[in-house]
Protein backbone atom coordinates (compact mmCIF):
# COMPACT_ATOMS: atom_id res chain seq x y z
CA UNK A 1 -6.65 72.31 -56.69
CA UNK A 2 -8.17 75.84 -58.29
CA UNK A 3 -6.27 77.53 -61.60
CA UNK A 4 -4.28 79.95 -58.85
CA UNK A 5 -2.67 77.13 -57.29
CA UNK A 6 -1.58 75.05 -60.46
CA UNK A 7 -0.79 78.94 -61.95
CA UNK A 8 1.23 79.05 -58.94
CA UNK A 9 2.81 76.14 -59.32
CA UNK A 10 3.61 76.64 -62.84
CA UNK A 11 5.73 79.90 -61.59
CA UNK A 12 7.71 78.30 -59.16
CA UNK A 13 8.53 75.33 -61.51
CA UNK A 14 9.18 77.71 -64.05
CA UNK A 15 11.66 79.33 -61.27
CA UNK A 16 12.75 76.09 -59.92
CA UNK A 17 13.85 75.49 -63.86
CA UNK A 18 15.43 79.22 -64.33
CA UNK A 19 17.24 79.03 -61.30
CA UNK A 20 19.00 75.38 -61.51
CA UNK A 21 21.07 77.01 -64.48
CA UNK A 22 22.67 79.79 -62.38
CA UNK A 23 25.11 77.91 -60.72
CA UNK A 24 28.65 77.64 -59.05
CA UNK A 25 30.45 74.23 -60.26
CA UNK A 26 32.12 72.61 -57.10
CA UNK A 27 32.47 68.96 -57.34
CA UNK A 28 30.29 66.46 -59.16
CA UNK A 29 27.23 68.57 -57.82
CA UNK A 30 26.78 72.17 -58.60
CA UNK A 31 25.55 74.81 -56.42
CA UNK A 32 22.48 76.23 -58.29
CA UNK A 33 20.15 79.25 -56.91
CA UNK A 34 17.60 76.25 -56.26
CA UNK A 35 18.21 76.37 -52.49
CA UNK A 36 16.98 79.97 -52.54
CA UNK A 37 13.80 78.90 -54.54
CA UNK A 38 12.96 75.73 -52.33
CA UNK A 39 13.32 77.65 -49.23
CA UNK A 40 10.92 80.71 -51.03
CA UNK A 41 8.47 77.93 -52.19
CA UNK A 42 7.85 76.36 -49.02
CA UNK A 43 6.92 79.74 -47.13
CA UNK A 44 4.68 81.48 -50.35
CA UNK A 45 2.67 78.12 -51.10
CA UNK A 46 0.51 75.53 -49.15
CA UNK A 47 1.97 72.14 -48.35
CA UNK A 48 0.17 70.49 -51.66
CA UNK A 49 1.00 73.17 -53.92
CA UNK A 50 4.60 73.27 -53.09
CA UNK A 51 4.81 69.38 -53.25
CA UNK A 52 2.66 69.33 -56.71
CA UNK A 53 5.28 71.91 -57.88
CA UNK A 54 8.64 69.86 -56.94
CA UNK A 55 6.96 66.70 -58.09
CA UNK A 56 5.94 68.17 -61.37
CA UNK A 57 9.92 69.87 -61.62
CA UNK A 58 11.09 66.94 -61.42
CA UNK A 59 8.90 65.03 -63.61
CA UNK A 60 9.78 67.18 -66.26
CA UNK A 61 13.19 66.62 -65.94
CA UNK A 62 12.66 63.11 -65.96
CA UNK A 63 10.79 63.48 -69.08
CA UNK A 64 13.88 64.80 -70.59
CA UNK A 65 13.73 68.71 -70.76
CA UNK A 66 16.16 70.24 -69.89
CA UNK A 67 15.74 71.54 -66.64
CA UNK A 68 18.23 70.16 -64.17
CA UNK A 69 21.59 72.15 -63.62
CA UNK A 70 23.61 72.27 -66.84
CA UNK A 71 20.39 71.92 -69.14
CA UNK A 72 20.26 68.78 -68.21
CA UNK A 73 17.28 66.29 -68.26
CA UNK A 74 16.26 62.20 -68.81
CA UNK A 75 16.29 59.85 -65.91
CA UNK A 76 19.62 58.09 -66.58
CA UNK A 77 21.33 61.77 -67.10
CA UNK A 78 20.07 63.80 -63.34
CA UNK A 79 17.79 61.25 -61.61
CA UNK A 80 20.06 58.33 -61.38
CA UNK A 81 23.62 60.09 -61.29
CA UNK A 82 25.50 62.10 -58.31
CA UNK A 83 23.25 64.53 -58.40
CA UNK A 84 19.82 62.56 -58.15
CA UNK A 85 20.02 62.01 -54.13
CA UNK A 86 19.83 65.93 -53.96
CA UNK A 87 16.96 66.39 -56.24
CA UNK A 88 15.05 63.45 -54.90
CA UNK A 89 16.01 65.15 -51.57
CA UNK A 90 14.07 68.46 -53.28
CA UNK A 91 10.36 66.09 -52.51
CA UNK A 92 11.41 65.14 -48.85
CA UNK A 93 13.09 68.20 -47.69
CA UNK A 94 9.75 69.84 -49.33
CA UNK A 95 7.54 67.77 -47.24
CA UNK A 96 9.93 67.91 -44.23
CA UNK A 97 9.61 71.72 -44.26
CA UNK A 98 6.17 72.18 -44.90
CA UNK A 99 5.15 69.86 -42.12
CA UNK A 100 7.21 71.29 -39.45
CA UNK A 101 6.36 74.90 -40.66
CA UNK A 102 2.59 74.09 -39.92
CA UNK A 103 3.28 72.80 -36.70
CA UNK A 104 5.31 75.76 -35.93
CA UNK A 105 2.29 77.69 -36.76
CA UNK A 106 -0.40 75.82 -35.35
CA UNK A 107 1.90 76.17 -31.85
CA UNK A 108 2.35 79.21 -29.75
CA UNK A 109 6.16 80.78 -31.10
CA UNK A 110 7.25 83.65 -31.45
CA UNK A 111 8.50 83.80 -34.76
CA UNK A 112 7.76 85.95 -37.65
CA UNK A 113 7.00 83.53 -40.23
CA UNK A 114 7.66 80.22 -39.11
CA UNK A 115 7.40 78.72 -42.60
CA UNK A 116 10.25 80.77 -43.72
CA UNK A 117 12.74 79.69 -40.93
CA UNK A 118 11.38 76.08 -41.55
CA UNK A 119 12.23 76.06 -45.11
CA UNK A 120 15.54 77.68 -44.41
CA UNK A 121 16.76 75.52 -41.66
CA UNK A 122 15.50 72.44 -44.40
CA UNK A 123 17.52 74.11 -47.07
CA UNK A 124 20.48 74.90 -44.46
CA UNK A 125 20.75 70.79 -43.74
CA UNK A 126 20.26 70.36 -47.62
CA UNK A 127 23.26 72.30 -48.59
CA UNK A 128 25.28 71.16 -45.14
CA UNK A 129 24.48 67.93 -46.71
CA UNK A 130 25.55 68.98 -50.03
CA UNK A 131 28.75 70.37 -49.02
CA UNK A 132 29.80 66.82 -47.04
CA UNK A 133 29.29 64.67 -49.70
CA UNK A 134 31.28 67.06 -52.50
CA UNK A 135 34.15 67.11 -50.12
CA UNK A 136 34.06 63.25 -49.77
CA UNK A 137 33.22 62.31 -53.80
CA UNK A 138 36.54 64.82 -54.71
């Protein structure tokens, strides 16, 4: 990995971070701006940039800074409560989205940028997801 990749990855963690506190409070787990930034990180970054730079968000927050919705942070806090499915989701949806995208790519459709739609049909399942499970836990 070259200094533009990890300074890329700094940004979006740095965004990932920014954007978990603007959020709309339904349920046990918020709706942040996060969903916008997943779904932007997958189609700007390679597959092992954007998975160093949800690993590393989420390291951080299990560090204890405060970056998790609500300034939250710690592992007992986000990673282990009703909201640490979704952000343990953030590495597989990642991964899930980054894969298809470059076999989407690789493969002969005719799509603008088939990272983009990748990352937000991955996002669209996320908050589907998201949406099921708030209406069950209230």
């Amino acid at each position: 990995m070259d200094a533009k990749q990890v300074a890329r990855a700094g940004v979006m963690v740095a965004l990932l971070a920014v954007s978990a506190q603007v959020m709309v409070p339904i349920g046990p787990v918020p709706f942040t701006l996060q969903t916008f930034v997943l779904a932007m990180l997958v189609a700007v970054l390679d597959r092992g940039t954007a998975m160093f730079a949800v690993i590393a968000y989420i390291l951080l927050g299990a560090l204890g800074l405060p970056v998790f919705s609500g300034f939250m942070g710690g592992i007992i806090g986000a990673l282990v409560g009703p909201t640490g499915g979704f952000l343990w989701g953030f590495v597989l949806g990642t991964a899930l989205a980054c894969g298809v995208g470059r076999a989407l790519s690789s493969a002969r459709v005719c799509t603008p940028c088939p990272r983009i739609r990748c990352g937000s049909a991955a996002r669209f399942v996320y908050v589907r997801h998201g949406a099921a499970h708030g209406a069950h836990v209230a």
